[in-house]
C-alpha atoms as a PDB file:
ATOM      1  CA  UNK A   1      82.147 138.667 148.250  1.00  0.00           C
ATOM      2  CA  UNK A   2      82.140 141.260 150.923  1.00  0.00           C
ATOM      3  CA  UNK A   3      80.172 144.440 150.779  1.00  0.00           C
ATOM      4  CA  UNK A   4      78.518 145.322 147.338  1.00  0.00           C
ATOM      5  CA  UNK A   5      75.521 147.069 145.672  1.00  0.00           C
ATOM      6  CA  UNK A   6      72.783 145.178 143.784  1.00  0.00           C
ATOM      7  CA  UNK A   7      71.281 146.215 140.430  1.00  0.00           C
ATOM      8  CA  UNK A   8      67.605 145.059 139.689  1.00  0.00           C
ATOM      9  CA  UNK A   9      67.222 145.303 135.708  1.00  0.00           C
ATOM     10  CA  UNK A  10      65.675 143.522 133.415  1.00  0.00           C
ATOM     11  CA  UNK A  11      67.832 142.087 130.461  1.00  0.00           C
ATOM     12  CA  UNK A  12      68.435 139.408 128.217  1.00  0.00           C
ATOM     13  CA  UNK A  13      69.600 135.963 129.789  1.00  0.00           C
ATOM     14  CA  UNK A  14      73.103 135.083 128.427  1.00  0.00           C
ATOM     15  CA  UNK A  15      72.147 131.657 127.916  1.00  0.00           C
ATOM     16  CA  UNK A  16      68.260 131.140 126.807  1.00  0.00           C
ATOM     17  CA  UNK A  17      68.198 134.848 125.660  1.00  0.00           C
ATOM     18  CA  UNK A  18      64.937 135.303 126.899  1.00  0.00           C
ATOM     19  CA  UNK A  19      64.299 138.590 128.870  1.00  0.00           C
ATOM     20  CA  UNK A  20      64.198 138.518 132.497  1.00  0.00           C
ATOM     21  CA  UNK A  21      64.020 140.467 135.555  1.00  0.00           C
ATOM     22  CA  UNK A  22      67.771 139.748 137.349  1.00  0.00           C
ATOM     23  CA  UNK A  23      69.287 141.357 140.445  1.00  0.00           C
ATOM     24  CA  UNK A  24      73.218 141.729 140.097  1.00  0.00           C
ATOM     25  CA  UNK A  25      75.657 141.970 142.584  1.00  0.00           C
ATOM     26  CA  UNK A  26      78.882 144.626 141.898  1.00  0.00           C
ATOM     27  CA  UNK A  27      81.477 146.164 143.503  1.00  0.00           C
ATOM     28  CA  UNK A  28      81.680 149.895 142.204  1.00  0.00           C
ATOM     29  CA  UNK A  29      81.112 152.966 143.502  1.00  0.00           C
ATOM     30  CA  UNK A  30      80.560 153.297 147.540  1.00  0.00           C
ATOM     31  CA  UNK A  31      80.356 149.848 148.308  1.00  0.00           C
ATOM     32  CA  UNK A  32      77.384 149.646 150.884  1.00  0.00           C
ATOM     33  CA  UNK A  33      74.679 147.619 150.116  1.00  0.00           C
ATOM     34  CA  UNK A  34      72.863 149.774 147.859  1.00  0.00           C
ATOM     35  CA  UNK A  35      69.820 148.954 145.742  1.00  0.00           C
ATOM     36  CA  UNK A  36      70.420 150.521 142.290  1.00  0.00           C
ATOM     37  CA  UNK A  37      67.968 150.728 138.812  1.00  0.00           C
ATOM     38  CA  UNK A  38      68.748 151.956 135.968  1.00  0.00           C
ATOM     39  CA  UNK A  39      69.207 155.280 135.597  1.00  0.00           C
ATOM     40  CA  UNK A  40      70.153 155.935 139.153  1.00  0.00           C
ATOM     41  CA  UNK A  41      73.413 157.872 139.861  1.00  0.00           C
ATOM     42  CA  UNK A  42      75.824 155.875 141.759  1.00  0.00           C
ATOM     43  CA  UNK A  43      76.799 156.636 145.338  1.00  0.00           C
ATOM     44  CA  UNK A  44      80.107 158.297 146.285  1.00  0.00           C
ATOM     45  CA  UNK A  45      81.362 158.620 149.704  1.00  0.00           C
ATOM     46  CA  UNK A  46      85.100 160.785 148.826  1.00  0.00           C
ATOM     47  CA  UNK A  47      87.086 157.999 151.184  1.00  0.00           C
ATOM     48  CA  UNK A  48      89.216 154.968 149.984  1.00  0.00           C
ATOM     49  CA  UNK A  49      86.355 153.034 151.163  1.00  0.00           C
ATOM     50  CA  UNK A  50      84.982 153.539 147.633  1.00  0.00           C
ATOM     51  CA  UNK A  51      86.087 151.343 144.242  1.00  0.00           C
ATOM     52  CA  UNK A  52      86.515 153.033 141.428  1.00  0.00           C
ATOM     53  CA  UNK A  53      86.935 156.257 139.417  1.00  0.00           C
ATOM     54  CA  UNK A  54      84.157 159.433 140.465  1.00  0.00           C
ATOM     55  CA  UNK A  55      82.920 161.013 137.307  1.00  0.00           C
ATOM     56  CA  UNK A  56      84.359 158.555 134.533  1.00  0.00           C
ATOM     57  CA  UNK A  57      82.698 158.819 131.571  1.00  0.00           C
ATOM     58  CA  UNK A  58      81.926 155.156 130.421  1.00  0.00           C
ATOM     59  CA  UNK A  59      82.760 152.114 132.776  1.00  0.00           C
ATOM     60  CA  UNK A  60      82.312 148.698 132.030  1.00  0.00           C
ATOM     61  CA  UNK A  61      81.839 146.803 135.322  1.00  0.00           C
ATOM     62  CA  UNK A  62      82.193 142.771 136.537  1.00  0.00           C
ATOM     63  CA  UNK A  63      78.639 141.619 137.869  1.00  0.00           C
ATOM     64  CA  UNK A  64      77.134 138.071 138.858  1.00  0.00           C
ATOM     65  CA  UNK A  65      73.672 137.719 139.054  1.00  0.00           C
ATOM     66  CA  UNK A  66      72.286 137.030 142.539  1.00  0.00           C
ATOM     67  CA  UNK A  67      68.886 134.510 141.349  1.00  0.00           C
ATOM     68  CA  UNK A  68      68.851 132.329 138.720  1.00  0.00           C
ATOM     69  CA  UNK A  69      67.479 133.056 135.345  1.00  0.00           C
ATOM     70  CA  UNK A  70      63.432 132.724 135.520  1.00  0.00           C
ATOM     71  CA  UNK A  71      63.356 130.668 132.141  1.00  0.00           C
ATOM     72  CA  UNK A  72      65.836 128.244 132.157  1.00  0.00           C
ATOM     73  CA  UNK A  73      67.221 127.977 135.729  1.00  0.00           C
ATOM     74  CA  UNK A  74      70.810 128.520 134.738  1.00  0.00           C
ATOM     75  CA  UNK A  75      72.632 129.749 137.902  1.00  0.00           C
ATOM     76  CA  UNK A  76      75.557 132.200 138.751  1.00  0.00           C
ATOM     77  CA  UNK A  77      75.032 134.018 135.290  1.00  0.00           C
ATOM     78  CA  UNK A  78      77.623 136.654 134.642  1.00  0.00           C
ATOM     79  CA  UNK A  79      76.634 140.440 133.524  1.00  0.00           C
ATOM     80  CA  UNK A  80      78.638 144.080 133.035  1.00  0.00           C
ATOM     81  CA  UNK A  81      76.770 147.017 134.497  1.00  0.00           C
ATOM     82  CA  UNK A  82      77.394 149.659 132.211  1.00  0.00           C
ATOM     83  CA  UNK A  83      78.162 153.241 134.317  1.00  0.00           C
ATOM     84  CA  UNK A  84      78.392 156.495 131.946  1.00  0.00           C
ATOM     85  CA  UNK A  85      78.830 159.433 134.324  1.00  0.00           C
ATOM     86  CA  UNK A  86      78.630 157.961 137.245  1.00  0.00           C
ATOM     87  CA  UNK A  87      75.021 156.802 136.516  1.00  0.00           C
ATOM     88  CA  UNK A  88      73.958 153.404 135.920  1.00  0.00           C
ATOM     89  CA  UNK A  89      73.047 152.902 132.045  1.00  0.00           C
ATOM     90  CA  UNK A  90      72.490 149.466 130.771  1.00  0.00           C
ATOM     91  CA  UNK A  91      72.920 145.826 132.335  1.00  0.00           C
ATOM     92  CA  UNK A  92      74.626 143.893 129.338  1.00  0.00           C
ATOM     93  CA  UNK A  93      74.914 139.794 129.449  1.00  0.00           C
ATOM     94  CA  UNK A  94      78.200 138.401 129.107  1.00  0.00           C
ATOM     95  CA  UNK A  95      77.677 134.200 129.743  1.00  0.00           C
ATOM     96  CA  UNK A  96      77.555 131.586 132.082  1.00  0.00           C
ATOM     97  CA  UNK A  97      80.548 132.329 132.773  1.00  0.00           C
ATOM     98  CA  UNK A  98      83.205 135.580 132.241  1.00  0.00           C
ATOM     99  CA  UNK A  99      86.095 134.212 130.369  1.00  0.00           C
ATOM    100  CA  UNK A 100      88.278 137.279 131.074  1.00  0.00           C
ATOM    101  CA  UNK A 101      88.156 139.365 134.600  1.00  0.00           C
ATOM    102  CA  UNK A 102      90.035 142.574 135.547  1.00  0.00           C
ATOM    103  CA  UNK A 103      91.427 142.744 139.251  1.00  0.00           C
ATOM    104  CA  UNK A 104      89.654 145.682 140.245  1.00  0.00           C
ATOM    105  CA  UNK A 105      86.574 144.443 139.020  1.00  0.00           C
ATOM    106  CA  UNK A 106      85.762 146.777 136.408  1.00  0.00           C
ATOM    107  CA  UNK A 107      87.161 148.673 132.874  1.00  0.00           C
ATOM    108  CA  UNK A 108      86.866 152.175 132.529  1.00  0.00           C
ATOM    109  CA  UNK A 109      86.264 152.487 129.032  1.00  0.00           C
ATOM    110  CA  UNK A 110      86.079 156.576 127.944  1.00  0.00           C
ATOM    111  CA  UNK A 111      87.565 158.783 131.168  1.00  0.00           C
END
């Protein structure tokens, strides 16, 4: 996957809906190994080294989950982690698997 940042959040489990702590994996922002929560602003550096668009209002972006879900086990889980001014909002489930993925990796929704 190369570099990316990690979100810790706790959210519902796209297959046993059960809440659970997950840590996410996604490639937005400066790419560099950072450990995000919710509510943290995102990190920019200003180079190309960065994905994505500085100061969009809502983004939607592409996220796997890096355990597995704490109830049921289910593996490689897939997640958006919802940006809204460059600061991290929500972390939404989307399945076991994404049925639909953008090339960059993320949607910006509202600019």
């Amino acid at each position: 996957m190369g570099l990316f940042n990690t979100l810790t959040a706790t959210a519902a489990c796209p297959v046993c809906k059960r809440e659970g702590l997950f840590e996410v994996q996604f490639k937005y922002g400066k790419t560099w190994q950072y450990d995000y929560r919710l509510g943290d602003p995102l990190n920019w550096s200003g180079t190309q080294a960065d994905r994505g668009s500085p100061g969009a209002r809502k983004v939607r972006v592409e996220a796997i989950a890096a355990n597995p879900c704490p109830y049921c086990g289910t593996e490689d889980l897939e997640f958006d982690v919802m940006v809204d001014g460059d600061r991290i909002t929500a972390l939404e489930p989307v399945g076991p698997t994404r049925t639909t993925q953008n090339a960059d990796g993320y949607v910006i929704v509202e600019v």
